[in-house]
Protein backbone atom coordinates (compact mmCIF):
# COMPACT_ATOMS: atom_id res chain seq x y z
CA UNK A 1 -2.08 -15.21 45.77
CA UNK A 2 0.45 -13.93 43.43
CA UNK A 3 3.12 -11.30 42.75
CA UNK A 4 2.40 -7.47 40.81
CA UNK A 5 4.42 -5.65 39.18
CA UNK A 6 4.77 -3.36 42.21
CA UNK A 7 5.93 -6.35 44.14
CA UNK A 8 8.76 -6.53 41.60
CA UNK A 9 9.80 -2.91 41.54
CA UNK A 10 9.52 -2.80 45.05
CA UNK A 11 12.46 -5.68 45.54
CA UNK A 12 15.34 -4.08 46.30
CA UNK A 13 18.17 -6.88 46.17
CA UNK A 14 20.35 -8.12 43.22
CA UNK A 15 21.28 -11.11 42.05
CA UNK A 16 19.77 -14.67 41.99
CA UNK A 17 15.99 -13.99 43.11
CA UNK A 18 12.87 -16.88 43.64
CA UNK A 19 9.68 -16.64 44.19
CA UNK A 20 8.69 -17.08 48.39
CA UNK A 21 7.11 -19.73 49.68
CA UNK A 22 3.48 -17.98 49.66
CA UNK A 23 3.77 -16.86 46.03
CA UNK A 24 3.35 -13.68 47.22
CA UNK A 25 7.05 -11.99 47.36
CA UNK A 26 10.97 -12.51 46.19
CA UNK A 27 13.79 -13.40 47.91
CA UNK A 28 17.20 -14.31 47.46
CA UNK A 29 18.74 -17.15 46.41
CA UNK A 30 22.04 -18.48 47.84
CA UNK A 31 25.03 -20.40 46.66
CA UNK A 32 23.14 -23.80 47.27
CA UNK A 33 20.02 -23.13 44.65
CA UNK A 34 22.62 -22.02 41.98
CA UNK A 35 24.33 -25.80 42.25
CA UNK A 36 20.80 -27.45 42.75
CA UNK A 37 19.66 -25.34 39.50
CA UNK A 38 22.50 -26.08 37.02
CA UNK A 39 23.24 -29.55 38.01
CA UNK A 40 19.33 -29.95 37.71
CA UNK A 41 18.69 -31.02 41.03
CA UNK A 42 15.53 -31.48 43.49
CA UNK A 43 13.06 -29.26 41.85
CA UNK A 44 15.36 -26.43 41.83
CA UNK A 45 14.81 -25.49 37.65
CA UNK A 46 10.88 -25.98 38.21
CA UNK A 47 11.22 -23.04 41.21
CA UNK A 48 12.87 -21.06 38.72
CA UNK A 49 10.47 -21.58 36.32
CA UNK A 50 7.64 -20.82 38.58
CA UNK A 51 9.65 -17.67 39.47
CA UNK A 52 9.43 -16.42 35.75
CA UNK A 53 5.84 -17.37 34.63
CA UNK A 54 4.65 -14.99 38.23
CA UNK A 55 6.79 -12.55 36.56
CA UNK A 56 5.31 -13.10 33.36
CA UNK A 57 1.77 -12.81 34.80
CA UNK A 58 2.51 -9.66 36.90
CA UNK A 59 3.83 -7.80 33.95
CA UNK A 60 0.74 -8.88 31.70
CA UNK A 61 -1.60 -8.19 34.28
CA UNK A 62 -0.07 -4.64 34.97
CA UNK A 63 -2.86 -2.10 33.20
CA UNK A 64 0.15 -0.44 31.43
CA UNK A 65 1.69 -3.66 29.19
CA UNK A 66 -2.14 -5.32 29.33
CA UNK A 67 -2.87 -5.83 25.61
CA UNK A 68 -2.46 -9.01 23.41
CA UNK A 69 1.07 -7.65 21.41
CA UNK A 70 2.68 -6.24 25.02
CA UNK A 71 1.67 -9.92 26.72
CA UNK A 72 3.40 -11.55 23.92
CA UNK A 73 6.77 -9.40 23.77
CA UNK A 74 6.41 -10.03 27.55
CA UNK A 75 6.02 -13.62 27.47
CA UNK A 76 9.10 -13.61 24.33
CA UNK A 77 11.42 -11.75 26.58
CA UNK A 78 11.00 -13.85 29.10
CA UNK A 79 11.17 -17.30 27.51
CA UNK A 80 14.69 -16.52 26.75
CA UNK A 81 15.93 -16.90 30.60
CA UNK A 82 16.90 -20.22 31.23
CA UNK A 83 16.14 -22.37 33.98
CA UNK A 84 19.36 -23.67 34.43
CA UNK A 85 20.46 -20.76 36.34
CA UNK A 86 18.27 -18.58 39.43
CA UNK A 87 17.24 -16.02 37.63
CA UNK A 88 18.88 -12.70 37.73
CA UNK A 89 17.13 -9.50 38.83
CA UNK A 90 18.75 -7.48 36.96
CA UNK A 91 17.98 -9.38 33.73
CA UNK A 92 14.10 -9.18 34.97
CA UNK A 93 14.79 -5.23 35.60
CA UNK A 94 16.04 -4.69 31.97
CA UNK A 95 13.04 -6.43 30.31
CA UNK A 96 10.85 -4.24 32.20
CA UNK A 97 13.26 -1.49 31.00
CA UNK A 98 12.20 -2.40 27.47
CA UNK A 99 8.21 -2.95 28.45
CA UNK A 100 8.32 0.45 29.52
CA UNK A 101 9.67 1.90 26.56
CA UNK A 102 7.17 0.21 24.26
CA UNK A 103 4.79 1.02 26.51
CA UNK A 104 5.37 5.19 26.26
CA UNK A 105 2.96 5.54 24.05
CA UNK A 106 5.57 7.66 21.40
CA UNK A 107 5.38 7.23 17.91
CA UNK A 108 8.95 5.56 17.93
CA UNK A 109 7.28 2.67 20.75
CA UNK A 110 4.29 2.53 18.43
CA UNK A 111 5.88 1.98 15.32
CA UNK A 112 8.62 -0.62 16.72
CA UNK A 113 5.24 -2.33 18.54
CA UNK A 114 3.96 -2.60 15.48
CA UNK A 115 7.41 -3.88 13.85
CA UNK A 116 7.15 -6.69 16.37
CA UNK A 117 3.56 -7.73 15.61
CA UNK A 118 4.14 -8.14 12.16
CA UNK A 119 7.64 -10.18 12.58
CA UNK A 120 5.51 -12.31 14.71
CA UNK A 121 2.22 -12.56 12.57
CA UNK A 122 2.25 -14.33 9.61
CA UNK A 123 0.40 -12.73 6.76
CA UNK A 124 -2.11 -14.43 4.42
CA UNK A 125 -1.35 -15.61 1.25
CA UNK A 126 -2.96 -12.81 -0.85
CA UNK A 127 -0.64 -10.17 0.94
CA UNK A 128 2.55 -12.44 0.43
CA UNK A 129 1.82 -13.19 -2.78
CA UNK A 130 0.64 -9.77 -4.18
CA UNK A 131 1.37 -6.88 -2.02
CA UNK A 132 4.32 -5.21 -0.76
CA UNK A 133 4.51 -5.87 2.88
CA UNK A 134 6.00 -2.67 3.58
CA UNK A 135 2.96 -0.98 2.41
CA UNK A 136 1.10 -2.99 4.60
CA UNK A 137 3.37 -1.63 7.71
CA UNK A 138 3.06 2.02 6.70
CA UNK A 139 -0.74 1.91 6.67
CA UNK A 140 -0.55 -0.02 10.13
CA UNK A 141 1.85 2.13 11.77
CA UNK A 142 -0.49 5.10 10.19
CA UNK A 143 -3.40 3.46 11.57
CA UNK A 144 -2.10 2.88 15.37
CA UNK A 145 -0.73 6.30 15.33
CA UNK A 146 -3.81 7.61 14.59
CA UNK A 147 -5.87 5.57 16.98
CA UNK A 148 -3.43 6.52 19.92
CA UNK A 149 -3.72 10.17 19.42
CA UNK A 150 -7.86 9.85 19.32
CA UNK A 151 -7.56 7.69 22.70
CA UNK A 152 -5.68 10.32 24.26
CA UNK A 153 -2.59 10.55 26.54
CA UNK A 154 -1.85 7.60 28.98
CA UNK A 155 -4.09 5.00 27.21
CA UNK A 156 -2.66 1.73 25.77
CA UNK A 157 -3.85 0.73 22.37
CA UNK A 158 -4.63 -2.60 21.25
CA UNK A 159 -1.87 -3.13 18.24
CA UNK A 160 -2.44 -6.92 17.92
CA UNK A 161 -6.27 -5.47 17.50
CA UNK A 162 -5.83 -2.53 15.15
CA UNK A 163 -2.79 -4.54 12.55
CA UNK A 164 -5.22 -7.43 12.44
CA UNK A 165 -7.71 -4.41 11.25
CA UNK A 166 -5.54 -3.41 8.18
CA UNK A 167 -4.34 -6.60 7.00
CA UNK A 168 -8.10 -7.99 6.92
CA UNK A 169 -9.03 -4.17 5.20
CA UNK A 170 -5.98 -5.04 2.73
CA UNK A 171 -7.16 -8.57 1.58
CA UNK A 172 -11.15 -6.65 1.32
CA UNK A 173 -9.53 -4.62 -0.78
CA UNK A 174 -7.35 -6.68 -3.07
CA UNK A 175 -10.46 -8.67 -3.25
CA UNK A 176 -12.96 -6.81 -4.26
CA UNK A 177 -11.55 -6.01 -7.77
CA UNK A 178 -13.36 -8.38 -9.30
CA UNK A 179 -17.27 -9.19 -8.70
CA UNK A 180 -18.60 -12.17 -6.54
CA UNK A 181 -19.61 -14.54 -9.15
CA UNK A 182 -16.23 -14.32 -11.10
CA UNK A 183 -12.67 -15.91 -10.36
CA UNK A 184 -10.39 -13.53 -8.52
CA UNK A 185 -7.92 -11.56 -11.38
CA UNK A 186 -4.17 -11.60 -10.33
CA UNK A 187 -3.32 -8.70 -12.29
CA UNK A 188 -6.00 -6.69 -10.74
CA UNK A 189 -4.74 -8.08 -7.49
CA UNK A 190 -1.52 -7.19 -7.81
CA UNK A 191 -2.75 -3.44 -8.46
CA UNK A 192 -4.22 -3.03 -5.52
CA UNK A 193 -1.31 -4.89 -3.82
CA UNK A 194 1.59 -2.28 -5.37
CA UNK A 195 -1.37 0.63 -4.53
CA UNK A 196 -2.80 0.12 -1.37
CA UNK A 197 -2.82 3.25 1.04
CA UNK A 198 -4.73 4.65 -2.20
CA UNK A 199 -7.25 2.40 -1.70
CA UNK A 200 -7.32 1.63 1.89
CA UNK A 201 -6.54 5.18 3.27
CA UNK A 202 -8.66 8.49 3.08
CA UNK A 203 -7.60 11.97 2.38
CA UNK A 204 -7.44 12.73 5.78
CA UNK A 205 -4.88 9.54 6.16
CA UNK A 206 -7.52 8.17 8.18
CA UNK A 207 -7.99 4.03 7.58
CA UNK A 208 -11.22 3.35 5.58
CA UNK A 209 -13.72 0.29 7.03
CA UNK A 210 -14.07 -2.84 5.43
CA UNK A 211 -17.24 -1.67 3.77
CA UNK A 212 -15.66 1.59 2.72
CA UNK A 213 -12.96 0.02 1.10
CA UNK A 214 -14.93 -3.08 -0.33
CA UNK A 215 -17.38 -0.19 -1.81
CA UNK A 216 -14.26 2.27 -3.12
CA UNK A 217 -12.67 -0.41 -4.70
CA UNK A 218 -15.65 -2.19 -6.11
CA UNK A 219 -16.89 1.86 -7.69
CA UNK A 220 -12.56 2.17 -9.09
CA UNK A 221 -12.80 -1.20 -10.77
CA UNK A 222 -16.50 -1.19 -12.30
CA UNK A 223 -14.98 2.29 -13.74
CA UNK A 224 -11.57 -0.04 -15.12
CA UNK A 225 -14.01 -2.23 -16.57
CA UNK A 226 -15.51 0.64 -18.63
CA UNK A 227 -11.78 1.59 -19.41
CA UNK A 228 -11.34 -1.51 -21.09
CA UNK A 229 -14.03 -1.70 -23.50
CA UNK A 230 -13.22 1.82 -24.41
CA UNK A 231 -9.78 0.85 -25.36
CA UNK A 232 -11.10 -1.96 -27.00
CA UNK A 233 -12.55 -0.12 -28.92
CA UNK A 234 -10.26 2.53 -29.81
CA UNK A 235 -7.57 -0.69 -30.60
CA UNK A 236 -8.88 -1.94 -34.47
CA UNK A 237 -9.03 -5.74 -34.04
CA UNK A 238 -9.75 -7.00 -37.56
CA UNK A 239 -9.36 -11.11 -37.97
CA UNK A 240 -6.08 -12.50 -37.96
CA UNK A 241 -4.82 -15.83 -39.28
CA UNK A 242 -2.52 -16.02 -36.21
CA UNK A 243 -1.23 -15.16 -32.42
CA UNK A 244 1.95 -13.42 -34.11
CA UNK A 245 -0.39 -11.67 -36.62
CA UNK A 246 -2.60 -10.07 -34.19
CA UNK A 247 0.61 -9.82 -31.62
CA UNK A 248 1.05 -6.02 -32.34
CA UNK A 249 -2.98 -5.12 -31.61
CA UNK A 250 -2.44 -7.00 -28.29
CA UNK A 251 0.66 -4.92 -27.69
CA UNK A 252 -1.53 -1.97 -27.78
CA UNK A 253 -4.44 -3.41 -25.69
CA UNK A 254 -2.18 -4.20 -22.95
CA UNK A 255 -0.66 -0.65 -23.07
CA UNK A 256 -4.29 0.86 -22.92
CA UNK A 257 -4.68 -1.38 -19.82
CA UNK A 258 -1.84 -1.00 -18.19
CA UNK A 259 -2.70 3.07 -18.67
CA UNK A 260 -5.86 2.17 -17.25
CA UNK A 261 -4.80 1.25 -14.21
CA UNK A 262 -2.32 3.73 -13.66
CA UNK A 263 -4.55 6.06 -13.73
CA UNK A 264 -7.42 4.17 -11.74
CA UNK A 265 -4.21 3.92 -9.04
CA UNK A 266 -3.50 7.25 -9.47
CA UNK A 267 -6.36 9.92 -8.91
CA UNK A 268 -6.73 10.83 -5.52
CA UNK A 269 -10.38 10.62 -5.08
CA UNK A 270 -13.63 8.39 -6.42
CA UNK A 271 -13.90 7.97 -10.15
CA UNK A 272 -17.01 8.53 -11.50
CA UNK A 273 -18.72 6.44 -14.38
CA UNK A 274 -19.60 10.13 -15.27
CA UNK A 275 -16.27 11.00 -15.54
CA UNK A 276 -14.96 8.74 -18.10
CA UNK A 277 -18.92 9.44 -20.13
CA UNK A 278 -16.84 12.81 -20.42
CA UNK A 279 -13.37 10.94 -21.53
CA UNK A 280 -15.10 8.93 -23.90
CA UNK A 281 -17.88 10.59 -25.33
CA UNK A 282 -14.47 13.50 -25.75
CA UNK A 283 -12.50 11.09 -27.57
CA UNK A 284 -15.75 10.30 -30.03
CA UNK A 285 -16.05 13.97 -30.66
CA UNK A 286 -13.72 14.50 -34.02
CA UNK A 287 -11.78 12.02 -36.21
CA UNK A 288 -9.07 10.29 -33.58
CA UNK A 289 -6.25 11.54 -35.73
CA UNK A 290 -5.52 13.68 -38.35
CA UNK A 291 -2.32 13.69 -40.91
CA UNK A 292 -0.70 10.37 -39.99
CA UNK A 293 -0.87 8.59 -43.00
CA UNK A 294 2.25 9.44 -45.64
CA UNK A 295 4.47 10.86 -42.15
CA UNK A 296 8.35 10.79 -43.38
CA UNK A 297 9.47 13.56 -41.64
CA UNK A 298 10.21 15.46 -37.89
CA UNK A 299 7.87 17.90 -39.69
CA UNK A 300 5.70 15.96 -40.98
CA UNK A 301 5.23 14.18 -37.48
CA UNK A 302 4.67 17.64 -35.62
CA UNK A 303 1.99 18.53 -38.20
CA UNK A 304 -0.21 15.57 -37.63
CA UNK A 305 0.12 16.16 -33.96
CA UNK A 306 -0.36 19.26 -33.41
CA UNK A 307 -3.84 19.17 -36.14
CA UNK A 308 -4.85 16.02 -33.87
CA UNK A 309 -4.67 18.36 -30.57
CA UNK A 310 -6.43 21.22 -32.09
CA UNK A 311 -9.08 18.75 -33.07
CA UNK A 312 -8.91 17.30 -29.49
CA UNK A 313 -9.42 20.67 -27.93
CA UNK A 314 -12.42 22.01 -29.89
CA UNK A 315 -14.79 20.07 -26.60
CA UNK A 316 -11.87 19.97 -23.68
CA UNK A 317 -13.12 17.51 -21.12
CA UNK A 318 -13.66 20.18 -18.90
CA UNK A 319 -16.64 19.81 -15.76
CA UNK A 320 -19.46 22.41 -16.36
CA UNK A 321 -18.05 25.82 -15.49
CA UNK A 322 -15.13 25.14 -17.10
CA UNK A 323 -12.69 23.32 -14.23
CA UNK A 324 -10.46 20.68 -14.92
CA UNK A 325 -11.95 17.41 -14.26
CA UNK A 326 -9.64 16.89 -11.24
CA UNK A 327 -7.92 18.97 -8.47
CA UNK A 328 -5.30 16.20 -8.25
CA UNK A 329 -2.20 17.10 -10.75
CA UNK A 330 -0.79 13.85 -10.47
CA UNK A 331 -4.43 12.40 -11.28
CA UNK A 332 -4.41 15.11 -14.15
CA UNK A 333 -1.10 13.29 -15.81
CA UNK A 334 -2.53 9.77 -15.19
CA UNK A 335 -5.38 10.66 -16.91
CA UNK A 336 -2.84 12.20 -20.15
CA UNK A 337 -0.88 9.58 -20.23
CA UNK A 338 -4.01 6.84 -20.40
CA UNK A 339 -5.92 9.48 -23.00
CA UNK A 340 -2.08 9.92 -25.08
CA UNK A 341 -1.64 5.90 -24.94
CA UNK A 342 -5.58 5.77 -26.44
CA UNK A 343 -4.18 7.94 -29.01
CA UNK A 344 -1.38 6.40 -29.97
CA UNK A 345 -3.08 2.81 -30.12
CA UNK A 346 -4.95 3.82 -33.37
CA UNK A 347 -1.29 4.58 -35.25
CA UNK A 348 0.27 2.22 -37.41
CA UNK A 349 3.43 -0.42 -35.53
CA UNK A 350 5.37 1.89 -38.85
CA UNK A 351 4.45 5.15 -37.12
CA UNK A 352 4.68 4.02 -33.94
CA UNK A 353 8.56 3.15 -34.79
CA UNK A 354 9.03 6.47 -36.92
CA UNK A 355 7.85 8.35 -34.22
CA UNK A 356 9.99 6.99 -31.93
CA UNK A 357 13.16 7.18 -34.00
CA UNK A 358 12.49 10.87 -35.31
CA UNK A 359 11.23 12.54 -31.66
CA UNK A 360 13.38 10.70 -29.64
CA UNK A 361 10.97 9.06 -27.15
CA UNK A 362 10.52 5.68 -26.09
CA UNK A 363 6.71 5.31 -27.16
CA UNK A 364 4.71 7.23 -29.22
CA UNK A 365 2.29 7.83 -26.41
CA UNK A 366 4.64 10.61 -25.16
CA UNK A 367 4.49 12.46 -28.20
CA UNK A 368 0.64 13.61 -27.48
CA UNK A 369 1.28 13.28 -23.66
CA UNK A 370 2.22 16.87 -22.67
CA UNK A 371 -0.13 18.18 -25.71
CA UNK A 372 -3.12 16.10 -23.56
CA UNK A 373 -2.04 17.23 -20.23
CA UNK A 374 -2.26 20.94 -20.97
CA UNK A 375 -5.74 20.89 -23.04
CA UNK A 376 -7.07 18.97 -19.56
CA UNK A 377 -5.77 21.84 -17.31
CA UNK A 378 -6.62 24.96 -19.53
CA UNK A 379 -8.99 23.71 -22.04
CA UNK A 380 -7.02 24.44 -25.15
CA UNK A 381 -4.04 23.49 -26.90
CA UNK A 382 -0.35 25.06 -26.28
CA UNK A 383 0.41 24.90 -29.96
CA UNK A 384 4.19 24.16 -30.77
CA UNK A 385 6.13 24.81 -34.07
CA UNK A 386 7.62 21.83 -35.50
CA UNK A 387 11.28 21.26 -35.65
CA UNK A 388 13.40 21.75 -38.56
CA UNK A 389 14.76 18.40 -39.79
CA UNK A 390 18.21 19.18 -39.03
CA UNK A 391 18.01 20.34 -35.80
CA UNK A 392 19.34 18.86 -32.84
CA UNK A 393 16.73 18.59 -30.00
């Protein structure tokens, strides 16, 4: 036999309580148990603790507070009672106090049940060591909201079930970047790690499966790959007789990568291979740029521009009625800034620094950005009249 929860809500005294003889009740404890428990006498502290494991039990076995995270905040409360001392109804009435409230089933008792799981669940090493763990508790709390409203007033979800389901989705993800048969790439890693409700969670903030993810990320990342031989080849890498020669070419390659990825960690929806045929097969279309060579001038520096836009815009990368390639604005700008950065890779470290100094901006990738951004939403070019020299802009 043993005690329910009923049996415990039932009781009606206060104070010092013990479990009955039969295991099946409470009762009250006098002046003589209290000595026998602190002094540790007789088997007084192993009555006590008998008295808080059927406690224990009857809350875990209760339907309401019967899933893995509840029994453990259960058994947690409860471990802090000492068995020195009868224990002390009302102590027992304010933990079940607390069960109740995480047990509500309110988005304020889900969140802080999730809060509690991960304080008490270590995380494995490729979340420590590349993600941001309070990513990973947005897209759990997201994900037990979500499951609670599907199962419908009154039920109890499974937290312990459904965190363990996004941290195992979160390490598919961050390691899929890279295929099978290759070493795992930190740098892609940490991507994924600084990104993840892009890659983990659909449009409809609904959590993707393990497949889902393992297939999005594996599509994104196939499409990175192409990025990077298409800035390697838009960065000229002739021979050089040293690192600190060719330092200044790898300067630009890393900003066309880093570009890359923004973007890939950017757009809101599956990249296409086809997509990027567009980018690059854009970007092939006319000579990269036009009037850079002899720039001394603010002038000078607007007049190459704006000839390389109107070049860029003669075939917009546009779908085939004319749309812009994406809905998504802030995938629009990713895409600019990656396409501006390509740009700017084929100028001079000279121009790079004199455009710079004479437009005011910290990398010449800016100075085509807006220029890019605007032929990729309206398939032309917003032309601009240079500054005067003098002018203070």
């Amino acid at each position: 036999m043993s005690i329910s929860l009923q049996t415990i809500t039932a009781y009606s005294g206060s104070g010092g309580i013990l479990l009955n003889a039969q295991g099946t009740g409470l009762e009250s404890v006098g002046f003589v148990h209290r000595l026998k428990s602190f002094f540790g006498i007789g088997d007084a502290r192993e009555q006590n603790r008998a008295t808080l494991m059927a406690i224990q039990d009857a809350i875990g076995n209760d339907p309401r507070f019967n899933t893995p995270d509840l029994r453990a905040e259960a058994q947690r409360l409860i471990s802090k009672e000492s068995t020195r001392f009868a224990v002390d109804m009302s102590h027992i009435n304010g933990i079940l106090s607390r069960m109740s409230a995480l047990a509500s089933g309110s988005n304020a008792s889900l969140d802080k049940r999730v809060d509690l799981h991960l304080a008490a669940t270590p995380l494995p090493p490729q979340l420590t060591e590349y993600a941001d763990a309070d990513e990973v508790m947005l897209i759990a709390k997201q994900h037990v909201r979500n499951a609670a409203l599907a199962a419908g007033p009154g039920t109890v979800v499974d937290v312990a079930r459904l965190v363990r389901d996004v941290i195992n989705c979160c390490v598919t993800a961050m390691t899929s970047t890279t295929p099978l048969n290759e070493r795992q790439s930190v740098p892609l890693m940490r991507a994924v790690g600084r990104n993840l409700q892009h890659f983990v969670i659909q449009e409809d903030r609904t959590m993707r499966t393990d497949v889902e993810t393992a297939d999005f990320v594996r599509d994104a990342f196939d499409t990175y790959r192409t990025l990077k031989d298409q800035a390697y080849e838009a960065v000229d890498f002739p021979s050089y007789d040293s690192l600190e020669d060719a330092a200044p070419a790898l300067r630009r390659m890393r900003d066309c990568n880093r570009a890359a990825l923004e973007f890939l960690c950017t757009a809101g929806k599956t990249v296409t291979l086809d997509m990027f045929h567009k980018i690059q097969g854009n970007l092939k279309t006319y000579p990269p740029l036009v009037g850079f060579d002899g720039i001394k001038s603010t002038r000078d520096i607007h007049e190459a521009i704006n000839a390389t836009m109107r070049n860029y815009t003669r075939h917009p990368v546009r779908l085939v009625r004319g749309q812009p390639l994406f809905n998504d604005l802030k995938a629009t700008k990713a895409l600019s800034r990656y396409v501006a950065t390509l740009m700017a890779s084929q100028l001079t470290d000279e121009q790079r620094d004199l455009i710079c100094s004479k437009l005011r901006v910290k990398s010449a990738a800016e100075a085509f950005e807006d220029g890019v951004y605007f032929a990729l939403l309206n398939g032309d070019y917003n032309y601009r009249e240079p500054f005067d020299e003098d002018e203070d802009f």
